[in-house]
C-alpha atoms as a PDB file:
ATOM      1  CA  UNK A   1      79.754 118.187  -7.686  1.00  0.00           C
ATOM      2  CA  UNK A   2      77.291 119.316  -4.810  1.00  0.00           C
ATOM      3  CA  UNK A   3      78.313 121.406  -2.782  1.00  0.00           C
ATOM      4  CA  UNK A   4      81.763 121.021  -3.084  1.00  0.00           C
ATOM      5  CA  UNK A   5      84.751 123.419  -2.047  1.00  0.00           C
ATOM      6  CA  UNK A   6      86.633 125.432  -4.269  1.00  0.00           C
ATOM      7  CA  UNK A   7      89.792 126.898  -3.210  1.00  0.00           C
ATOM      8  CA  UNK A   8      90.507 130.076  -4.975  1.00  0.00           C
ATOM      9  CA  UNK A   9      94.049 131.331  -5.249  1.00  0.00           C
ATOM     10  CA  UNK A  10      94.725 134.790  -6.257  1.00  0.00           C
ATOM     11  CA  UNK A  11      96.592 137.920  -4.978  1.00  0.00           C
ATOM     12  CA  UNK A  12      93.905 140.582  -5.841  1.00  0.00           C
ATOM     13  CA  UNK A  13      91.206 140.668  -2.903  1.00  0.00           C
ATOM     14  CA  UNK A  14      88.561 142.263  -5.229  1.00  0.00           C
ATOM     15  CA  UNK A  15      88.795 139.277  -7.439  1.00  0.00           C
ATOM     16  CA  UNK A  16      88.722 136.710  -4.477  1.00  0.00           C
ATOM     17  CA  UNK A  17      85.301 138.589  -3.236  1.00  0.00           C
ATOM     18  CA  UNK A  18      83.821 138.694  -6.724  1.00  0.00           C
ATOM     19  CA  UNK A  19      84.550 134.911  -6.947  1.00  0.00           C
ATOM     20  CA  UNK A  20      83.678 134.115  -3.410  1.00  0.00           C
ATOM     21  CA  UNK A  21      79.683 135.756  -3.596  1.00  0.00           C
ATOM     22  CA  UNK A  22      79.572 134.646  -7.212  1.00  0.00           C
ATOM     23  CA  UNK A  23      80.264 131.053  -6.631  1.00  0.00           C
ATOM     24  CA  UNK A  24      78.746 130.817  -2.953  1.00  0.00           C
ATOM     25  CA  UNK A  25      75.823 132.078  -4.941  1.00  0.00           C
ATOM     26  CA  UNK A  26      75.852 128.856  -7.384  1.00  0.00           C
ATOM     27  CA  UNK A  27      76.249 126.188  -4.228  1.00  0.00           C
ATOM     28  CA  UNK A  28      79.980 126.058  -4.301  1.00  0.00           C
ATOM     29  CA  UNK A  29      81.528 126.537  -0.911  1.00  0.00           C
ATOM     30  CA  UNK A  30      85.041 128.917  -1.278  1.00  0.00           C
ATOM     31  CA  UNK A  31      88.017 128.911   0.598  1.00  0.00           C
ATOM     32  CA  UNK A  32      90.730 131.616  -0.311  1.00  0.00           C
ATOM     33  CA  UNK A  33      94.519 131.510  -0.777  1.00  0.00           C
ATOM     34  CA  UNK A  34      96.595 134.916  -1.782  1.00  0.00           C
ATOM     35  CA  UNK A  35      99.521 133.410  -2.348  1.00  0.00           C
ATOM     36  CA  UNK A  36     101.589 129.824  -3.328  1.00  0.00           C
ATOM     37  CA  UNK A  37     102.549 128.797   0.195  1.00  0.00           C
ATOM     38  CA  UNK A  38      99.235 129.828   1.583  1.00  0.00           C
ATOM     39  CA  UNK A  39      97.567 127.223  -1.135  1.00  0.00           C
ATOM     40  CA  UNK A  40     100.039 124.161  -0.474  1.00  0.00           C
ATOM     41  CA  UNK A  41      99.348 124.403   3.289  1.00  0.00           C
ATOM     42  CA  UNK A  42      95.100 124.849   2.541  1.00  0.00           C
ATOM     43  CA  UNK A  43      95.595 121.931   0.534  1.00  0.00           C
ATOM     44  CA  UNK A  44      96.600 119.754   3.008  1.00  0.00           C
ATOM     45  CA  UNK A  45      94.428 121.357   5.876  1.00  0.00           C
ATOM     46  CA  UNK A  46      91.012 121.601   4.077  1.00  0.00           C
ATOM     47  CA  UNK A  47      91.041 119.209   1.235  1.00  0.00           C
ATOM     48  CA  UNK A  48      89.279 121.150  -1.308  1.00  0.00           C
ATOM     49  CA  UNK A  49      87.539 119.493  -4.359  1.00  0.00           C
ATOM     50  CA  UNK A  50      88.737 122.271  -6.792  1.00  0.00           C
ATOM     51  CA  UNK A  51      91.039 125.216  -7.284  1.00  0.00           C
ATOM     52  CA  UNK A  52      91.308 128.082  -9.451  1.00  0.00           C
ATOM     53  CA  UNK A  53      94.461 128.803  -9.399  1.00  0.00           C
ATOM     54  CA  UNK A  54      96.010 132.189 -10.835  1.00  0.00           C
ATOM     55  CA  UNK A  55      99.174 132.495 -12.904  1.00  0.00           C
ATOM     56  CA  UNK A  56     100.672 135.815 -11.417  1.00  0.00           C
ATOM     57  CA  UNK A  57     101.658 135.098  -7.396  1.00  0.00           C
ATOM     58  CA  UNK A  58     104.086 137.169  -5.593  1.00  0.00           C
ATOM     59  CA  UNK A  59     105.429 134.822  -4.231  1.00  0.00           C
ATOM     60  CA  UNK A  60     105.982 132.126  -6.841  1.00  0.00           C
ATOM     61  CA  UNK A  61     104.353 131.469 -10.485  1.00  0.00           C
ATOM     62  CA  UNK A  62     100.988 129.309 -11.134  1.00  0.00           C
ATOM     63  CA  UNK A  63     103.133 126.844 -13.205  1.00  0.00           C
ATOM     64  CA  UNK A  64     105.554 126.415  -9.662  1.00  0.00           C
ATOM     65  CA  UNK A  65     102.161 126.307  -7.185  1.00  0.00           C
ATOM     66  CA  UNK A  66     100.795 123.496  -9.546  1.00  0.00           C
ATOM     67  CA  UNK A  67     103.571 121.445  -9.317  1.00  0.00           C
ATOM     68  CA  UNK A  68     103.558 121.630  -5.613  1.00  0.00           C
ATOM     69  CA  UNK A  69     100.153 120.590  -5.795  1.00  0.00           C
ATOM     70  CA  UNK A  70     100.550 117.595  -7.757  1.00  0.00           C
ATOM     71  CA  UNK A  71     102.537 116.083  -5.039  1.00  0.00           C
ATOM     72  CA  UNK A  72      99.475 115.652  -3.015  1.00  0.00           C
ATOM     73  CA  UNK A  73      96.394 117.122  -4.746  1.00  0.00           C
ATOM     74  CA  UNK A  74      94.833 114.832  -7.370  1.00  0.00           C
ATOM     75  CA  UNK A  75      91.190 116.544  -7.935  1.00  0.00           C
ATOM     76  CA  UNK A  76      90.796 119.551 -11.019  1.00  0.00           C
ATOM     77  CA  UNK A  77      92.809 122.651 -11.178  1.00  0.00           C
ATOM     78  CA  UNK A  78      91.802 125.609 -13.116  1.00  0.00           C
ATOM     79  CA  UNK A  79      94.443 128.306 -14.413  1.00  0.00           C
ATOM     80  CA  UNK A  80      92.989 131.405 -14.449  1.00  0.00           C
ATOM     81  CA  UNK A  81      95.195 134.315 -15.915  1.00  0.00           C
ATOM     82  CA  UNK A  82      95.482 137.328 -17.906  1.00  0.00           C
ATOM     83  CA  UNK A  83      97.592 135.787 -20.059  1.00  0.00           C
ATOM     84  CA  UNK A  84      96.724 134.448 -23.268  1.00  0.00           C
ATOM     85  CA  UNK A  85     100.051 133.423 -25.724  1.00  0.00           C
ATOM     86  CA  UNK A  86      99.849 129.829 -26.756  1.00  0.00           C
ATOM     87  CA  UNK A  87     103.312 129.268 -25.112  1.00  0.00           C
ATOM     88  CA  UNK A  88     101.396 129.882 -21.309  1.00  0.00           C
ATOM     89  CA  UNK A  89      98.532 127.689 -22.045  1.00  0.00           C
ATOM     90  CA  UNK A  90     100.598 124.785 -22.747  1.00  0.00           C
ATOM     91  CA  UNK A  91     102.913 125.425 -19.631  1.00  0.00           C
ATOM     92  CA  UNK A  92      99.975 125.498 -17.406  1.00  0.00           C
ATOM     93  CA  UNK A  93      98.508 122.546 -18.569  1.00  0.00           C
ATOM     94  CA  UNK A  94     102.403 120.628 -18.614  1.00  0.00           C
ATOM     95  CA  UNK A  95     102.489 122.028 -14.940  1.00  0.00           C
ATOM     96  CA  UNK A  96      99.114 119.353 -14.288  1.00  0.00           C
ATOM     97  CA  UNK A  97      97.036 122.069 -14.870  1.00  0.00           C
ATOM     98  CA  UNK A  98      93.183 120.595 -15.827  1.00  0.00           C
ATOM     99  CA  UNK A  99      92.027 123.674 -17.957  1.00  0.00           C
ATOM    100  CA  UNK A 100      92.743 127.282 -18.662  1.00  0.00           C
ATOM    101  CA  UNK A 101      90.648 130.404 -18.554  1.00  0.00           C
ATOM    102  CA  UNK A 102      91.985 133.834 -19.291  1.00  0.00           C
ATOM    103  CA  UNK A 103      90.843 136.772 -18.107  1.00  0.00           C
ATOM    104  CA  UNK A 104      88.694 138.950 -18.133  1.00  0.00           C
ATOM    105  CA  UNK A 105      86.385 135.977 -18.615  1.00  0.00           C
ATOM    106  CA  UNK A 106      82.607 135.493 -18.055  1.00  0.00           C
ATOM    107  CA  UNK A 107      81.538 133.743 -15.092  1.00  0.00           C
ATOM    108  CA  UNK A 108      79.389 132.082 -16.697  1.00  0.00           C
ATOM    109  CA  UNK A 109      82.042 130.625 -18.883  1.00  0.00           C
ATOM    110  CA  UNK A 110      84.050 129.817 -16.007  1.00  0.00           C
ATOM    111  CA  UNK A 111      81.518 127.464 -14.076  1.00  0.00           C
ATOM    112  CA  UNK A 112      80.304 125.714 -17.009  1.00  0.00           C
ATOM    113  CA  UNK A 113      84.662 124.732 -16.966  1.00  0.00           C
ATOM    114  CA  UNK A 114      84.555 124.069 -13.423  1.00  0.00           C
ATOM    115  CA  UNK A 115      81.584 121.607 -14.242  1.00  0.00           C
ATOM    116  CA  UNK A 116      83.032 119.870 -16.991  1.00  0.00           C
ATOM    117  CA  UNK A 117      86.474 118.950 -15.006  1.00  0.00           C
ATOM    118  CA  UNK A 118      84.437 118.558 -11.892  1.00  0.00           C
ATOM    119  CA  UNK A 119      82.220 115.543 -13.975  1.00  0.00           C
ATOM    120  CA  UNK A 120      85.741 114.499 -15.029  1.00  0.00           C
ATOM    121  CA  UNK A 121      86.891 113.444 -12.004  1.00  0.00           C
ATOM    122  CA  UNK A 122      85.753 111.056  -9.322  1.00  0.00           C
ATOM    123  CA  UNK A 123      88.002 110.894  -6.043  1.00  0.00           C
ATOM    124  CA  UNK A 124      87.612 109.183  -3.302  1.00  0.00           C
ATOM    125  CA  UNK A 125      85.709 110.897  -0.031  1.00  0.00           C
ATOM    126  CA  UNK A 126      88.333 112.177   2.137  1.00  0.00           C
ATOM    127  CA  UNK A 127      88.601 110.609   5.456  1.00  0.00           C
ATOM    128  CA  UNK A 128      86.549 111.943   8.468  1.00  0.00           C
ATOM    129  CA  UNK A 129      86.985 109.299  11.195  1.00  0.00           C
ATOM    130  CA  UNK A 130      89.431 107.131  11.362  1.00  0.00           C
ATOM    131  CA  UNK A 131      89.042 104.835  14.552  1.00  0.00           C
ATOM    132  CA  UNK A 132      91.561 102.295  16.145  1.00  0.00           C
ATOM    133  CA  UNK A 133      91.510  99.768  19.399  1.00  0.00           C
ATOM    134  CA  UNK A 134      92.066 102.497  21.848  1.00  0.00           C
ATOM    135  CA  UNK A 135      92.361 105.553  19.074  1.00  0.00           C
ATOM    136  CA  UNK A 136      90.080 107.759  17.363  1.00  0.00           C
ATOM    137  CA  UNK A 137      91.166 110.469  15.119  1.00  0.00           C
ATOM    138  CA  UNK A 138      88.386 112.984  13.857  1.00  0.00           C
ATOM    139  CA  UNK A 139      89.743 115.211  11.148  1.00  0.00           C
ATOM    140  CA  UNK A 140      86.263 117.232  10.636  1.00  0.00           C
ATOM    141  CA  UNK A 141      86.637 117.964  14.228  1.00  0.00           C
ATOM    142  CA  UNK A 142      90.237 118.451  14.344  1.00  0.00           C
ATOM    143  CA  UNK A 143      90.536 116.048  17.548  1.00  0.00           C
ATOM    144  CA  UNK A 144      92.443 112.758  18.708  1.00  0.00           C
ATOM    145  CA  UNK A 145      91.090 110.284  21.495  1.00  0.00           C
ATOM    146  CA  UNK A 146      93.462 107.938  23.264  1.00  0.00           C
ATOM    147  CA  UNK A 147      92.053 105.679  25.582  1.00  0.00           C
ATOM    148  CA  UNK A 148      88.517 107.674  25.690  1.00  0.00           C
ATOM    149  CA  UNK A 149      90.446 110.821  26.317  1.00  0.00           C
ATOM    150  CA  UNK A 150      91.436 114.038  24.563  1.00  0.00           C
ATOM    151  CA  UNK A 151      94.801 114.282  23.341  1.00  0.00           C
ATOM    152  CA  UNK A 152      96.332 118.073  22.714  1.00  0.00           C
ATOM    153  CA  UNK A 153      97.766 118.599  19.175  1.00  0.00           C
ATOM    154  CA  UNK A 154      99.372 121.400  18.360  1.00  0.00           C
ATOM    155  CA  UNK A 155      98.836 122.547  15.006  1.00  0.00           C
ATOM    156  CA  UNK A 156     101.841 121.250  13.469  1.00  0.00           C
ATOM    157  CA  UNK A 157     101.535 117.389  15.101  1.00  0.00           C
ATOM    158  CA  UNK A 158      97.855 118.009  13.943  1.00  0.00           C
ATOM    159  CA  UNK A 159      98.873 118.398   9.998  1.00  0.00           C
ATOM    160  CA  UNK A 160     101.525 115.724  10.205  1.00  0.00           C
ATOM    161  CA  UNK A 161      99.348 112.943  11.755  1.00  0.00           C
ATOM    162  CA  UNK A 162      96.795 114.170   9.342  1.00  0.00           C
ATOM    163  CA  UNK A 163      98.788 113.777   6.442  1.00  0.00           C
ATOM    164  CA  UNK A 164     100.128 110.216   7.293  1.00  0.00           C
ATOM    165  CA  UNK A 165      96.885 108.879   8.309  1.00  0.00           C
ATOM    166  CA  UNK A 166      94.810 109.863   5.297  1.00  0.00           C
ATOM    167  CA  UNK A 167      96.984 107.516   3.360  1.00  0.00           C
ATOM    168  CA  UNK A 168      97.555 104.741   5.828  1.00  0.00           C
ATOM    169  CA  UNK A 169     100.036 102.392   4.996  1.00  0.00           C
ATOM    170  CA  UNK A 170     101.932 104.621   2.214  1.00  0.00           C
ATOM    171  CA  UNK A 171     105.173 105.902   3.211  1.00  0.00           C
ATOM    172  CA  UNK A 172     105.201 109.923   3.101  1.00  0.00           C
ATOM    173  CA  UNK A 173     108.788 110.911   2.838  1.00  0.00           C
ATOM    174  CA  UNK A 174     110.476 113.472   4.846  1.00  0.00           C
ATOM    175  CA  UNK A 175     110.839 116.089   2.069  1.00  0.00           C
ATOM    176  CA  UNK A 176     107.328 115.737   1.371  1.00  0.00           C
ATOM    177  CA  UNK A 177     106.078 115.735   5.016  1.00  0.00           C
ATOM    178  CA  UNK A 178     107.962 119.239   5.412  1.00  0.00           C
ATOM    179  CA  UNK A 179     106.713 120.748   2.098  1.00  0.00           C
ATOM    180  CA  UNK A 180     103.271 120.296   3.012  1.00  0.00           C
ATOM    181  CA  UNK A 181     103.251 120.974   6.702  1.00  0.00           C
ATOM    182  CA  UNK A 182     106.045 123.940   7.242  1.00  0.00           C
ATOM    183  CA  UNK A 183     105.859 125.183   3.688  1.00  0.00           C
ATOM    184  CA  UNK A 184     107.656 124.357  -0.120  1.00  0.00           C
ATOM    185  CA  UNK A 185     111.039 125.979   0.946  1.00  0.00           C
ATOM    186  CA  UNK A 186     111.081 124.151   4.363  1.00  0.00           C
ATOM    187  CA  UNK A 187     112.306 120.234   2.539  1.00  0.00           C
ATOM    188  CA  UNK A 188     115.277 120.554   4.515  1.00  0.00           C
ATOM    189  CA  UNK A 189     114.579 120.592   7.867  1.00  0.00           C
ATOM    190  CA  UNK A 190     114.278 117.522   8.766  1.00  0.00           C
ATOM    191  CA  UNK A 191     114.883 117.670  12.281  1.00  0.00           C
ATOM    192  CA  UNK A 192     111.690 120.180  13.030  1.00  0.00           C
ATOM    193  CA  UNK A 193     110.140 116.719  11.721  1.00  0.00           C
ATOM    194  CA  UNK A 194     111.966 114.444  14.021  1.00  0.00           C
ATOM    195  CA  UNK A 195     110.433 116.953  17.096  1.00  0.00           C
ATOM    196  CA  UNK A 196     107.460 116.659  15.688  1.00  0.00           C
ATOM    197  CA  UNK A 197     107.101 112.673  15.526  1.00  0.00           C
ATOM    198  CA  UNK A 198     108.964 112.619  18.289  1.00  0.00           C
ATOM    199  CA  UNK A 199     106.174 114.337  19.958  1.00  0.00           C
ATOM    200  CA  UNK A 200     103.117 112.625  18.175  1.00  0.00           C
ATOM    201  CA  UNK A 201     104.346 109.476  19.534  1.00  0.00           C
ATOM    202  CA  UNK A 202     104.327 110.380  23.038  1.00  0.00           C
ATOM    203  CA  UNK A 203     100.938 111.749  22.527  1.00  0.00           C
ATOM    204  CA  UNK A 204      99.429 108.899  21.026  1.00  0.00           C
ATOM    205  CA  UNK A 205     100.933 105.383  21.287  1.00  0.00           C
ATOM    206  CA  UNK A 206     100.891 103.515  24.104  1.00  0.00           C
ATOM    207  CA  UNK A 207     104.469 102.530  23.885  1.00  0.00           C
ATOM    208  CA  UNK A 208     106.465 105.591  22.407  1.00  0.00           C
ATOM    209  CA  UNK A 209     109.778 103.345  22.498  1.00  0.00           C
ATOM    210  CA  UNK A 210     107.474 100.833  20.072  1.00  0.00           C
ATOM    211  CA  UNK A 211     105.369 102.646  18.283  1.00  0.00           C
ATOM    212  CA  UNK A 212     102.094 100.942  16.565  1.00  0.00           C
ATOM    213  CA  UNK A 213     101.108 103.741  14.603  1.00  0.00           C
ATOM    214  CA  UNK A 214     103.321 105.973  13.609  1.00  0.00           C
ATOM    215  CA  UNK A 215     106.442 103.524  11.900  1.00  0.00           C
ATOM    216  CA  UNK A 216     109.371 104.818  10.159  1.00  0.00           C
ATOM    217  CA  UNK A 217     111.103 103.866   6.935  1.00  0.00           C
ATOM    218  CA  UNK A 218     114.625 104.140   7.223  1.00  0.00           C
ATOM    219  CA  UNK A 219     116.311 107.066   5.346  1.00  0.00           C
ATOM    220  CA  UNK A 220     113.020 108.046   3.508  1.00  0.00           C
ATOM    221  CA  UNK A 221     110.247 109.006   5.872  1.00  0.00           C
ATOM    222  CA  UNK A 222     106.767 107.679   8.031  1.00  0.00           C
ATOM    223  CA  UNK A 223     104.042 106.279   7.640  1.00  0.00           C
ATOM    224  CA  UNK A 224     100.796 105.862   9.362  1.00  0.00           C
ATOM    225  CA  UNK A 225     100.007 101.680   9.610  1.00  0.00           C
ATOM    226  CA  UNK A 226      96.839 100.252  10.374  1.00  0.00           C
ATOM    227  CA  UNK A 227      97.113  96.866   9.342  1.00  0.00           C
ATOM    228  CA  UNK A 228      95.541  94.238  11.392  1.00  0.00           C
ATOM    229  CA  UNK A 229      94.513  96.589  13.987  1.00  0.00           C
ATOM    230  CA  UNK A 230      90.211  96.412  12.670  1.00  0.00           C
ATOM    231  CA  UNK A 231      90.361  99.506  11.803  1.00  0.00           C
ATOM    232  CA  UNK A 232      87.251 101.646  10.631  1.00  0.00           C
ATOM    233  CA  UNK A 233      87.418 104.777   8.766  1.00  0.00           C
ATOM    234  CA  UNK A 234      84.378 107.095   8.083  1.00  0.00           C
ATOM    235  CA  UNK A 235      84.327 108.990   5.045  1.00  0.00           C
ATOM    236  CA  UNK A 236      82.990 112.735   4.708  1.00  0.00           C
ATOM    237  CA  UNK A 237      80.062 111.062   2.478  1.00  0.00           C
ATOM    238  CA  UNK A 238      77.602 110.203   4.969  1.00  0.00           C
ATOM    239  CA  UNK A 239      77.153 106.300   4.848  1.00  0.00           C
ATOM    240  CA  UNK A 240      80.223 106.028   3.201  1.00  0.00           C
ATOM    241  CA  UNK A 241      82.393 103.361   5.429  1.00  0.00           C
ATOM    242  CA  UNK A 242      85.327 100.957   4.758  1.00  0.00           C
ATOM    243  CA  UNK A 243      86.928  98.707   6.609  1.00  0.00           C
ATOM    244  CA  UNK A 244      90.461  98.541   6.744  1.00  0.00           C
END
């Protein structure tokens, strides 16, 4: 995959730079997690195309992490550990792990993996633009447009309307909406979510009271709707468009 991003997930800096410089080096562009949370909310921000993912967090275990990730992240994931017992390989790759390298391992072994899962897998091009009658939403550029003008996020309504609207039409549900906005042990608060909507809807429908956009499904959670509306949505692959 050219020039795609890797999202590296470990706890040990040294081993973060030494994977940074040494896959920079090879064309990859790295983004860096030290911890589980950390790589659940990169996830959702940044969209990476791969992660290495290691076993030993302090905050949680690889085998927890990639089953948070599965919720959401469908591209290759790499466990990378010191541990070798047969028992840990298969729990990593029962977790939805892709592969398994143990350390210390040679980087060389460890892109030709990344290149085989990588030539594995062909997902769809992220969303960069999605544009409506009267609303633009530019996720490369982090911005919203009502009307021709510039609507203030904050960071929160920002991952929320992000997450919604890069699956238009698919109701996210409220546990799931928390997890990957506020965090894994946030699925409860449901009514930081409400705020949040709340908000997003006065920001960016016409008619808050009757929203167009942002529709909710009873008991479970949102979802972003587009239907009918001509909608046009730009992927990050330049050329790439679909109408929707």
């Amino acid at each position: 995959m050219s020039n795609a991003t890797i999202l590296v997930v470990d706890d040990e800096p040294q081993i973060r730079r030494t994977l940074r410089a040494t896959l920079a080096h090879h064309g990859y562009e790295v983004i860096e997690a030290k911890n589980g949370e950390e790589a659940v909310e990169i996830v959702v921000r940044e969209h990476p195309d791969v992660i290495l993912l290691d076993m030993n967090l302090p905050d949680m275990t690889g085998i927890e992490v990639c089953h948070k990730l599965r919720r959401s992240f469908q591209g290759p994931i790499l466990m990378v550990t010191v541990r070798s017992a047969e028992t840990d390989k298969i729990a990593a790759l029962d977790s939805g792990a892709d592969d398994y390298v143990s350390k210390p391992f040679a980087m060389g072994e460890l892109l030709a993996r990344i290149r085989a899962t990588t030539r594995r897998f062909k997902p769809e091009q992220p969303l960069q633009k999605i544009e409506l009658p009267g609303l633009l939403i530019d996720f490369e550029k982090r911005t919203v447009e009502l009307g021709g003008e510039r609507t203030r996020l904050t960071p929160k309504e920002f991952a929320v309307l992000c997450v919604l609207a890069r699956q238009p039409g698919k109701p996210v549900t409220h546990e799931r909406l928390l997890q990957l906005v506020w965090g894994p042990d946030h699925g409860e608060d449901t009514e930081n979510l409400r705020v949040v909507i709340k908000q997003l809807r006065k920001k960016i429908e016409k008619d808050p009271a009757h929203p167009r956009h942002i529709l909710t499904q009873p008991w479970t959670g949102y979802w972003f709707e587009v239907q009918g509306m001509n909608a046009k949505a730009e992927r990050r692959e330049k050329g790439s468009w679909s109408n929707r």
